[in-house]
C-alpha atoms as a PDB file:
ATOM      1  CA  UNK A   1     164.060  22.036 109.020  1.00  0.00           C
ATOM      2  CA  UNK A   2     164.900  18.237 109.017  1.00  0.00           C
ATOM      3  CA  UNK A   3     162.167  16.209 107.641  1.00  0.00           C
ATOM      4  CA  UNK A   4     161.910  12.139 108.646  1.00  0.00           C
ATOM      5  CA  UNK A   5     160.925   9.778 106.055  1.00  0.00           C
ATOM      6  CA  UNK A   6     159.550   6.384 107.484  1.00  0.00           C
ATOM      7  CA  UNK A   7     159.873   2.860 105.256  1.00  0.00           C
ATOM      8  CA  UNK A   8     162.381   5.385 103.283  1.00  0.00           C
ATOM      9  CA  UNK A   9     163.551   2.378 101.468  1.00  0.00           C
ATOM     10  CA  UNK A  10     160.259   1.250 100.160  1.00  0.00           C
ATOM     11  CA  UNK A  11     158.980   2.211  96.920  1.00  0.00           C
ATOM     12  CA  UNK A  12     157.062   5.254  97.644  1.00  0.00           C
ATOM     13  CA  UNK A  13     159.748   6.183 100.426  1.00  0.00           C
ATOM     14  CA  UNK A  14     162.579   6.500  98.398  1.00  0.00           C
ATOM     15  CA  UNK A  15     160.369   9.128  95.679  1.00  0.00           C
ATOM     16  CA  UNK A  16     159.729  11.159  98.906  1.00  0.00           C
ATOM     17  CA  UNK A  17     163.255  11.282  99.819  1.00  0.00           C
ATOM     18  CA  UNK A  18     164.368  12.379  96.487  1.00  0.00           C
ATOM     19  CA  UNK A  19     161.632  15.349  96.242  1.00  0.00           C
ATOM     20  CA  UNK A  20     162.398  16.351  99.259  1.00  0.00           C
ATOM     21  CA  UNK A  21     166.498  16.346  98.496  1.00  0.00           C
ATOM     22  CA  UNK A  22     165.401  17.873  95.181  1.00  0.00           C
ATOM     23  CA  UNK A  23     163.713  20.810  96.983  1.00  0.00           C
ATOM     24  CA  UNK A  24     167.360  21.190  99.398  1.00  0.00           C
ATOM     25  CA  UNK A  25     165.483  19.768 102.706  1.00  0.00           C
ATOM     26  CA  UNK A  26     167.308  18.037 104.608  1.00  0.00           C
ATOM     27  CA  UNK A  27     166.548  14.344 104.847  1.00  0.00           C
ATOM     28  CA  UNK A  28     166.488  11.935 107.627  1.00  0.00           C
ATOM     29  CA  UNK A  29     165.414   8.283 106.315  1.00  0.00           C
ATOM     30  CA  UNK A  30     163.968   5.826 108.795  1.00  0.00           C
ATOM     31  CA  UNK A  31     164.396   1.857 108.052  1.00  0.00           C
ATOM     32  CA  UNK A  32     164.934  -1.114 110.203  1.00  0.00           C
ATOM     33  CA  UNK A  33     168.157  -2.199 108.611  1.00  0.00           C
ATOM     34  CA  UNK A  34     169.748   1.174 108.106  1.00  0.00           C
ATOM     35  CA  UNK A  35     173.259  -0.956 107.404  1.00  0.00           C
ATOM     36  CA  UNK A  36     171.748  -2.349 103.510  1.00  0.00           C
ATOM     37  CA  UNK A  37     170.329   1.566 102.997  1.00  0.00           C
ATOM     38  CA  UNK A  38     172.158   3.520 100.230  1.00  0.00           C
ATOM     39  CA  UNK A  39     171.419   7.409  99.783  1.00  0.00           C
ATOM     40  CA  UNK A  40     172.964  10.189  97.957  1.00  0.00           C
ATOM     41  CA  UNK A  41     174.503  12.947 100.145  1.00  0.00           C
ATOM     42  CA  UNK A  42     172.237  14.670 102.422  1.00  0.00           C
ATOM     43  CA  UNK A  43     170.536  12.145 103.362  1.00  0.00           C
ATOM     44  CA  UNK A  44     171.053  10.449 106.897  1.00  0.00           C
ATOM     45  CA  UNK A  45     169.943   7.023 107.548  1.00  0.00           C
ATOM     46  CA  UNK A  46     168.354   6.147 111.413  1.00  0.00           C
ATOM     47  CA  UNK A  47     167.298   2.381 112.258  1.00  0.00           C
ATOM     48  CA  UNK A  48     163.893   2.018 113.616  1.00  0.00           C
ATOM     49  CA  UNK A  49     160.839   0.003 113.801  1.00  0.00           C
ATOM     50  CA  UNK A  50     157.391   1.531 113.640  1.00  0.00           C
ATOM     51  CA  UNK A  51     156.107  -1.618 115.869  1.00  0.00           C
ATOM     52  CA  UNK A  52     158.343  -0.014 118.654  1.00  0.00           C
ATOM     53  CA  UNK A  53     157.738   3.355 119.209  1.00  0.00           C
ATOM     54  CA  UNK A  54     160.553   3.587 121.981  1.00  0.00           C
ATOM     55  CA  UNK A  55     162.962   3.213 118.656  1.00  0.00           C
ATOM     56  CA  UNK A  56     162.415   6.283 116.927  1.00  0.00           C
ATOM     57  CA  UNK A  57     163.134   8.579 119.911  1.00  0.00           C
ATOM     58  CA  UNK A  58     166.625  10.020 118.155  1.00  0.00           C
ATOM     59  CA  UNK A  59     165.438   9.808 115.024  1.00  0.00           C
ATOM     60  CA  UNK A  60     162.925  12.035 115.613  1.00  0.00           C
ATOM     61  CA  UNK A  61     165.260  14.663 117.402  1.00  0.00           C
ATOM     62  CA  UNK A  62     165.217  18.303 115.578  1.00  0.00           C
ATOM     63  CA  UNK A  63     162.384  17.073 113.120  1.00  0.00           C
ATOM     64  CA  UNK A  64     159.691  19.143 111.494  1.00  0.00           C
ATOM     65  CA  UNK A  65     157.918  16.705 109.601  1.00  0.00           C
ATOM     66  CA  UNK A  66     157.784  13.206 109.130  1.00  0.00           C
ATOM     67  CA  UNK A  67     156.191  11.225 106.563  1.00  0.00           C
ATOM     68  CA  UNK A  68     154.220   8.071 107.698  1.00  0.00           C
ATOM     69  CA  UNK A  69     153.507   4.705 106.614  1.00  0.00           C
ATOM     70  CA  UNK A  70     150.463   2.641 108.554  1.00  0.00           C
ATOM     71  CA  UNK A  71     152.438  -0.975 108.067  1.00  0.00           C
ATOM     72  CA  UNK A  72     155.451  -2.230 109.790  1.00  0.00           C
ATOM     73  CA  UNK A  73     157.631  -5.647 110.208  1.00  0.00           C
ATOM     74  CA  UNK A  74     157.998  -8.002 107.888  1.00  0.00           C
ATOM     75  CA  UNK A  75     154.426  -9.314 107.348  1.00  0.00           C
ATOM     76  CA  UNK A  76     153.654  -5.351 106.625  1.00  0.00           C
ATOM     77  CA  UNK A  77     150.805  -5.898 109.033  1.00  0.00           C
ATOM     78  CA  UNK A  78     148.337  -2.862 109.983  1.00  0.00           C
ATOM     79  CA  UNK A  79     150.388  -0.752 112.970  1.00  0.00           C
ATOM     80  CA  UNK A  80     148.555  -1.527 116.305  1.00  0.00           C
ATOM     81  CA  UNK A  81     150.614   1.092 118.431  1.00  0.00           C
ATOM     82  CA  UNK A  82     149.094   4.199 116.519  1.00  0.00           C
ATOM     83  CA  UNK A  83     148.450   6.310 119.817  1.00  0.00           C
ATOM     84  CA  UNK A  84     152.276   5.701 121.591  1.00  0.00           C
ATOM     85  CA  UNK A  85     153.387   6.511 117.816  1.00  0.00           C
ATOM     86  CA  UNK A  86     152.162  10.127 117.936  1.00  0.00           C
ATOM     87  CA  UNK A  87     152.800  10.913 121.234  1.00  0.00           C
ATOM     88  CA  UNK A  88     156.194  10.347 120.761  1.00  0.00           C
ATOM     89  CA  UNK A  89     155.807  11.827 117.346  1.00  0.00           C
ATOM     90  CA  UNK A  90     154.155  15.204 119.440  1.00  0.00           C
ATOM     91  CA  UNK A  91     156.606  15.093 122.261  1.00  0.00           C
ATOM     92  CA  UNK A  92     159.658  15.340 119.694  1.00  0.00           C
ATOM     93  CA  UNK A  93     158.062  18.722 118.907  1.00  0.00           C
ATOM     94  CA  UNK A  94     156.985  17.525 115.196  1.00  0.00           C
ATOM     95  CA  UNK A  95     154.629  20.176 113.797  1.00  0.00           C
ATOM     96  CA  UNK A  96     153.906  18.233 109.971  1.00  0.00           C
ATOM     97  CA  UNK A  97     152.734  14.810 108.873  1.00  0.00           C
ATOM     98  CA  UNK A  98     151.779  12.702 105.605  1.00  0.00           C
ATOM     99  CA  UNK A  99     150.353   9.352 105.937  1.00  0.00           C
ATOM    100  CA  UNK A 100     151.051   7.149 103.347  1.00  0.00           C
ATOM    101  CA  UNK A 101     147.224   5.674 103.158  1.00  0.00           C
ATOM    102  CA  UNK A 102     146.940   2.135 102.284  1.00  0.00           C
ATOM    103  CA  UNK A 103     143.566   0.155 101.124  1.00  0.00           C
ATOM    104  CA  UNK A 104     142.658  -0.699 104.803  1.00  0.00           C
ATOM    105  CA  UNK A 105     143.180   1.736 108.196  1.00  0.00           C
ATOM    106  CA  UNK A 106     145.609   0.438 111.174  1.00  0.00           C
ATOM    107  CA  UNK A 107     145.062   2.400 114.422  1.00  0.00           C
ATOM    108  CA  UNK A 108     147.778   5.157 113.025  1.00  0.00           C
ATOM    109  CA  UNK A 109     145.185   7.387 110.788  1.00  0.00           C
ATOM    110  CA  UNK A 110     142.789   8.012 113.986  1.00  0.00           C
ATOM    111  CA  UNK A 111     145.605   8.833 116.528  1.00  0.00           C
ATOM    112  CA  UNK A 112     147.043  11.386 113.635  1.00  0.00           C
ATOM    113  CA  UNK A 113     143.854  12.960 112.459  1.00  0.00           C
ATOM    114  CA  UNK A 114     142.980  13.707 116.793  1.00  0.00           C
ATOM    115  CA  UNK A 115     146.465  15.015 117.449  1.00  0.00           C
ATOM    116  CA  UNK A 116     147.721  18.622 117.219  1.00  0.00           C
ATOM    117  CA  UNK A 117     149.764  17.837 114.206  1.00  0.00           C
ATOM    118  CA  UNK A 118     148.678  19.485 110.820  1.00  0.00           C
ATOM    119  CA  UNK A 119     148.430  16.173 108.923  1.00  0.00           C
ATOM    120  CA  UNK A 120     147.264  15.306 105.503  1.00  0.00           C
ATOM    121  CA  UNK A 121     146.507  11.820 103.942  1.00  0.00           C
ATOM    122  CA  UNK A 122     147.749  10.712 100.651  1.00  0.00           C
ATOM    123  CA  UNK A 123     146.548   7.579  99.617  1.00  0.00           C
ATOM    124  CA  UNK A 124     147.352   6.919  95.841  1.00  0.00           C
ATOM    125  CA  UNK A 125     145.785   4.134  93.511  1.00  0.00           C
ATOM    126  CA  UNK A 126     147.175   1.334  91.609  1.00  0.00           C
ATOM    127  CA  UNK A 127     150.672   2.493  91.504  1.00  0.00           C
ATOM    128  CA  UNK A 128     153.067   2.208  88.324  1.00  0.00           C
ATOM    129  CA  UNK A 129     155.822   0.024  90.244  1.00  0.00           C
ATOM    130  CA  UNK A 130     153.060  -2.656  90.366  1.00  0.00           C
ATOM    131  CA  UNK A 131     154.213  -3.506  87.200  1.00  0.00           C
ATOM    132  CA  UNK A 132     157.708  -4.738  87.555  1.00  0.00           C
ATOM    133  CA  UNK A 133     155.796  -7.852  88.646  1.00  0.00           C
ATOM    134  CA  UNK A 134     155.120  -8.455  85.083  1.00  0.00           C
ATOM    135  CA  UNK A 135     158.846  -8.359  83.957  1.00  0.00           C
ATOM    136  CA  UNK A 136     159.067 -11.678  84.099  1.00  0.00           C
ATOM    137  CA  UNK A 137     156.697 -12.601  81.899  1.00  0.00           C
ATOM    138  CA  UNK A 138     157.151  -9.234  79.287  1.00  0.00           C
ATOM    139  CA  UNK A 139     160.422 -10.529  78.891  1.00  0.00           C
ATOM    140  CA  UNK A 140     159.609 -13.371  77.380  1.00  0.00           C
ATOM    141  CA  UNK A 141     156.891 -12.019  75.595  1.00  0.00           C
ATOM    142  CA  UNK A 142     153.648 -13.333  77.236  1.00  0.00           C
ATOM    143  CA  UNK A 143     151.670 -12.240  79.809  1.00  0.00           C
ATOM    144  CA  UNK A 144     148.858 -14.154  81.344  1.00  0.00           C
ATOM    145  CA  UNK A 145     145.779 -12.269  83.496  1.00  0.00           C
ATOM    146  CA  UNK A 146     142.244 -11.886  84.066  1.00  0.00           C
ATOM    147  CA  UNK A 147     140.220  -8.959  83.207  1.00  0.00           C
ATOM    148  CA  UNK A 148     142.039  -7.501  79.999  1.00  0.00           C
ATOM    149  CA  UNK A 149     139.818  -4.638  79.646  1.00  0.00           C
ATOM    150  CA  UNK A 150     139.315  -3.189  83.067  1.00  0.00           C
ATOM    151  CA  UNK A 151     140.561   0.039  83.144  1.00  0.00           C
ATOM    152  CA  UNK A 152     142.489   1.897  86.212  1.00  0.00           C
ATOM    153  CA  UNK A 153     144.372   5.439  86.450  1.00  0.00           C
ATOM    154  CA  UNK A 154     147.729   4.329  87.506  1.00  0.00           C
ATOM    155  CA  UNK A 155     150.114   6.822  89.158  1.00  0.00           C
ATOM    156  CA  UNK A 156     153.492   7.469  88.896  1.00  0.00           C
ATOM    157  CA  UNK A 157     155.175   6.577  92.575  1.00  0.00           C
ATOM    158  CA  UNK A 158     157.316   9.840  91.455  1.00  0.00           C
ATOM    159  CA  UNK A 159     154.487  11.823  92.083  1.00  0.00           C
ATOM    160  CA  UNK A 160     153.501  10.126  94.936  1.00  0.00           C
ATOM    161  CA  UNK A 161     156.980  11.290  96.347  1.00  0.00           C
ATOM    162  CA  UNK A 162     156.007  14.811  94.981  1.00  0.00           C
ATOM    163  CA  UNK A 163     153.250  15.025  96.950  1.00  0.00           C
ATOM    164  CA  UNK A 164     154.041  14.593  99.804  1.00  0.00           C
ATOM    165  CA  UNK A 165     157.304  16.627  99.574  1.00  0.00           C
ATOM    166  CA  UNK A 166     154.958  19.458  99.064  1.00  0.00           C
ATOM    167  CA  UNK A 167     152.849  19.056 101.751  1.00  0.00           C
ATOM    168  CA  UNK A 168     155.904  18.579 103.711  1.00  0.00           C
ATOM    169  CA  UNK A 169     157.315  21.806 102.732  1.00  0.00           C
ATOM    170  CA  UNK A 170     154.693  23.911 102.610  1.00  0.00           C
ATOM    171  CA  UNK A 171     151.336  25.526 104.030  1.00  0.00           C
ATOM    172  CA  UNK A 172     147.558  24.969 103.466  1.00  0.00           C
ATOM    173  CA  UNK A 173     147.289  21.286 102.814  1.00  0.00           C
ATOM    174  CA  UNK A 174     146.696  20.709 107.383  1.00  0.00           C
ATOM    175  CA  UNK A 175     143.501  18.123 107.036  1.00  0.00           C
ATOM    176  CA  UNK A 176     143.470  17.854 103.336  1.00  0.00           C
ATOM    177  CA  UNK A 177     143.162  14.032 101.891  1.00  0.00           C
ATOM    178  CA  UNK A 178     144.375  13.428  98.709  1.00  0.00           C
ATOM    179  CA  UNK A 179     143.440  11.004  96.731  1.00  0.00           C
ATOM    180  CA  UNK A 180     146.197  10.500  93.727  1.00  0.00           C
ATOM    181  CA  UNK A 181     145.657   9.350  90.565  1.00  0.00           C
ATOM    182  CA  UNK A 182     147.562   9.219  86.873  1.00  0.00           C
ATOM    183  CA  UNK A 183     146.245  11.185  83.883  1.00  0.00           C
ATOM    184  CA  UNK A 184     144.677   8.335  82.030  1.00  0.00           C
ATOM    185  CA  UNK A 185     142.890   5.552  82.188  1.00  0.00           C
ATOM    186  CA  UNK A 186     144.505   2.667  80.231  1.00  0.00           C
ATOM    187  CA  UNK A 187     143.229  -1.172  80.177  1.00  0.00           C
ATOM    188  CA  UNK A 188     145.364  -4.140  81.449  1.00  0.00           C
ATOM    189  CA  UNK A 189     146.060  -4.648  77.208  1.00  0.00           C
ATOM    190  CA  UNK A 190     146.977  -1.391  76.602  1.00  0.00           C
ATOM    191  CA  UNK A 191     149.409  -1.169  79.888  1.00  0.00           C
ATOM    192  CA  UNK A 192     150.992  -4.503  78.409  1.00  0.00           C
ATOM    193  CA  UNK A 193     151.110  -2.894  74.797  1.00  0.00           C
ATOM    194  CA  UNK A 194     153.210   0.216  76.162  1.00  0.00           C
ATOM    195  CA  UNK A 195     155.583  -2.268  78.179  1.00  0.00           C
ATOM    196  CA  UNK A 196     155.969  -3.547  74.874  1.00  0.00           C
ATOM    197  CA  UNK A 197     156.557  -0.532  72.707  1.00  0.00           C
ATOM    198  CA  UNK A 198     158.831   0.558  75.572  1.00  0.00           C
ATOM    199  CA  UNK A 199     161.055  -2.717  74.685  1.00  0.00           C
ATOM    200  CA  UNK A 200     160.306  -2.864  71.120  1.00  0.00           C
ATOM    201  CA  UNK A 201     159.093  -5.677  71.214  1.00  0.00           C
ATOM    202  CA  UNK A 202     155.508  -7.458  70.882  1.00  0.00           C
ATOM    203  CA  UNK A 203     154.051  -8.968  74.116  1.00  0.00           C
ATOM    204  CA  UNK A 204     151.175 -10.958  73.729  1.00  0.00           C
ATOM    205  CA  UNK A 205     148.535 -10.854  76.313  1.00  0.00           C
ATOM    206  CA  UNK A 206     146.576 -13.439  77.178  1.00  0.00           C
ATOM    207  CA  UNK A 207     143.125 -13.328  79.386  1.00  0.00           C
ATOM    208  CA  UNK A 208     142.900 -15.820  81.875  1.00  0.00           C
ATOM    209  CA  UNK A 209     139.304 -16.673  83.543  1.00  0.00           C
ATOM    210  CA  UNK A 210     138.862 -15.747  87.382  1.00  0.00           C
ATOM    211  CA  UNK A 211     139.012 -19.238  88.448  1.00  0.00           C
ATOM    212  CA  UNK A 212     142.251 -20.136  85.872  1.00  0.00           C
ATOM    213  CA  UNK A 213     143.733 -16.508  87.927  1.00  0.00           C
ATOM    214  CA  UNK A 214     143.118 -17.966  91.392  1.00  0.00           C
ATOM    215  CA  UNK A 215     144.937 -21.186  90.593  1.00  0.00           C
ATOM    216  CA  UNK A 216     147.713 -19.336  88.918  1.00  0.00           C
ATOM    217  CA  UNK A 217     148.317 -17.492  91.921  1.00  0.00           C
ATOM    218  CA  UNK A 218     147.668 -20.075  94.416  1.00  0.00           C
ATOM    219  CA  UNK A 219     150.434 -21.659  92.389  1.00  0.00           C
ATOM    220  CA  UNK A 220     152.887 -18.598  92.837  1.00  0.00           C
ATOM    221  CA  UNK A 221     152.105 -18.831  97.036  1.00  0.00           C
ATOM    222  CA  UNK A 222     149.773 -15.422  96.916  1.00  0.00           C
ATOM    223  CA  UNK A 223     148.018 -15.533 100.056  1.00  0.00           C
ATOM    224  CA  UNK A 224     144.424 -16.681  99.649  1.00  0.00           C
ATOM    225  CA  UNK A 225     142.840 -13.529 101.219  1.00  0.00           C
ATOM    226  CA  UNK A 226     145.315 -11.742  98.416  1.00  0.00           C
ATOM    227  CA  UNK A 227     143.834 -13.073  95.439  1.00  0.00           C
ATOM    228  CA  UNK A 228     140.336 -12.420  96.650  1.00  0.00           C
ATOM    229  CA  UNK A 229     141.173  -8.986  97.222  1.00  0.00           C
ATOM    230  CA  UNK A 230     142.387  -8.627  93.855  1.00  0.00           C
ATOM    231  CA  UNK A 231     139.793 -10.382  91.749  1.00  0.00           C
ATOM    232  CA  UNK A 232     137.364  -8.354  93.134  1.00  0.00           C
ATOM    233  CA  UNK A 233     138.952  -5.198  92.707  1.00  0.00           C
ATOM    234  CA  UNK A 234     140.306  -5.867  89.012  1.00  0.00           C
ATOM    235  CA  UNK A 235     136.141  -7.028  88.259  1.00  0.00           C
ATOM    236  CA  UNK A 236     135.292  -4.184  88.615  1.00  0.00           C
ATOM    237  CA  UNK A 237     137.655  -0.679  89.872  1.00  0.00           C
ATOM    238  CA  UNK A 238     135.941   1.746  92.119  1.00  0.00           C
ATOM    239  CA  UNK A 239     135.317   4.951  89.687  1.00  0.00           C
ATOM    240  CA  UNK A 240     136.566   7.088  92.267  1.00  0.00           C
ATOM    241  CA  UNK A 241     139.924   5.601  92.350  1.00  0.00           C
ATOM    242  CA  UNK A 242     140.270   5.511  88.933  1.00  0.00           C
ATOM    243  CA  UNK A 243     139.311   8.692  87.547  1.00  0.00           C
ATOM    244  CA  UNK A 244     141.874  10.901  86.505  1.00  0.00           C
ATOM    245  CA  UNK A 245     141.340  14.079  89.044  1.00  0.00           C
ATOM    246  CA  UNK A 246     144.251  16.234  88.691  1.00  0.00           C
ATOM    247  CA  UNK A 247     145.159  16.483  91.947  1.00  0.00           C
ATOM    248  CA  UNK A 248     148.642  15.849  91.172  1.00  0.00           C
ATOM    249  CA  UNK A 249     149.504  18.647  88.985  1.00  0.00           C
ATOM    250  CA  UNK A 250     147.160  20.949  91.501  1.00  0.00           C
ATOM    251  CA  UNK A 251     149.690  19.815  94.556  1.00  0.00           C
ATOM    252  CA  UNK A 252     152.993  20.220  92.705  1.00  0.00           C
ATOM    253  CA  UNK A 253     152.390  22.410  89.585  1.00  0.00           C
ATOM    254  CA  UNK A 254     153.577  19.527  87.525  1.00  0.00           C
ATOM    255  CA  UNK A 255     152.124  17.359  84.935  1.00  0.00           C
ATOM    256  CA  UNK A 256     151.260  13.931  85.949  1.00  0.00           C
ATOM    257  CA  UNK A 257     153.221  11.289  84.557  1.00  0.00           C
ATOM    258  CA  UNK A 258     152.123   9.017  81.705  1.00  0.00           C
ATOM    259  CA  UNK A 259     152.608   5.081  81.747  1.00  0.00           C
ATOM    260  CA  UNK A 260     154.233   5.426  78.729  1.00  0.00           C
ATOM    261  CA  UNK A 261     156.904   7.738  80.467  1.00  0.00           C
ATOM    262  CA  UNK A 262     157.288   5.076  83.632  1.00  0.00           C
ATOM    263  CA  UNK A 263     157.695   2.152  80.503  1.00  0.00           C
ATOM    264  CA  UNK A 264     160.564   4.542  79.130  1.00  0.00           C
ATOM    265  CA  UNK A 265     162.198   5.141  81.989  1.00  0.00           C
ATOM    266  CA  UNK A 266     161.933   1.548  83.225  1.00  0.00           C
ATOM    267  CA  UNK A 267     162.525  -0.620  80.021  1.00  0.00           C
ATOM    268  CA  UNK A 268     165.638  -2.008  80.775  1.00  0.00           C
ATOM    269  CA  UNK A 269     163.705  -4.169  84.010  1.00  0.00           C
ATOM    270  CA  UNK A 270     161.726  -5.625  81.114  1.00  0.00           C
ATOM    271  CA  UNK A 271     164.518  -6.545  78.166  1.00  0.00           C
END
């Protein structure tokens, strides 16, 4: 039972190649420049580009499951080739599939959900890793952004890996859609707090007005249709998203894991 990770080098990739080497599957991990890819043993790295589906013909040979991403090339746009995907996918005799599930659908998630494979979504919220953007400024001890008190249930990319190594691996989760979230709900001054505690250090945080955000990041070359995107969801977070549900621990059997525990094991991006 070989198992395919796509965008295996990308942050939620890599988790899902180490839960599944964790659990003794054996790993194939897919990524367009397979030459800069470093694994531990076990794993065997394929080149291939979701925007041609012609290119993951070998990879795909002797594969049970693969675990999807709806993005590909450079710009990470939304995958336009969804239906040759899975029929190539199907022909190659793949019987499981996760979808990595972003904030907006590409035409992969429709072709998957009317094919014969026994899929299942996972679409996380605001993950953990988001934070290394803030290194930067934690470093020297001052961060700058809007909205200091609106709250969102981070999760652990960890567990994103988890999950999906789980519905890889094993039965009754064909047509489920997960929704992942972290056990808390912690404010953008308490997330900066923990970085700080993490480093021992105190970070002060500073809360910048919408419009003193949008020139901020105008400055730093974030796309226009970007920042609107994230001044409207940091306003206000959709409950849903952000409400710890447990469906971590009731995939994997595990506990969650705390900010706190991703500031730990992190710290030394933020000295």
């Amino acid at each position: 039972m070989t198992f395919l990770v796509v965008g295996a080098t990308g942050t939620v990739g890599w988790q899902v190649v180490a839960a599944l080497r964790e659990a003794g599957a054996p790993v194939r991990a897919l990524t367009r420049r397979p030459g800069a890819a470093t694994f531990g043993p076990g794993v065997e790295v394929v080149g291939g580009d979701l925007t041609d589906a012609s290119s993951l013909a070998s990879a795909l040979h002797g594969v049970t499951g693969v675990h999807l991403i709806n993005f590909g090339g450079d710009d990470y746009a939304p995958l336009e080739n969804g239906r040759d995907l899975v029929a190539m996918i199907e022909s190659a005799g793949v019987r499981r599939a996760t979808m990595l599930a972003g904030w907006s659908e590409s035409t992969l998630e429709p072709a998957v959900r009317a094919s014969g494979l026994a899929w299942t979504t996972v679409s996380p919220t605001e993950i953990m890793a988001n934070a290394l953007e803030w290194a930067d400024e934690v470093r020297h001890g001052r961060v700058e952004r809007p909205y200091g008190d609106s709250r969102t249930a981070m999760v652990h990319e960890g567990d994103i890996g988890s999950v999906a190594a789980t519905v890889l691996l094993e039965d009754g989760h064909a047509g489920a859609e997960y929704l992942l979230t972290g056990p808390e709900r912690l404010s953008m001054r308490e997330k900066i707090a923990t970085l700080g505690s993490a480093v021992d250090r105190k970070v002060e945080f500073v809360e910048l007005t919408p419009d003193q955000a949008r020139v901020s990041m105008r400055a730093q070359g974030v796309p226009e249709h970007m920042i609107d995107f994230q001044l409207e969801v940091f306003a206000d977070p959709p409950a849903e998203y952000n409400t710890p549900n447990g469906v971590v621990e009731k995939v994997t059997g595990g506990k969650a894991r705390t900010f706190a525990q991703w500031a730990q094991q992190n710290a030394a991006v933020f000295r």
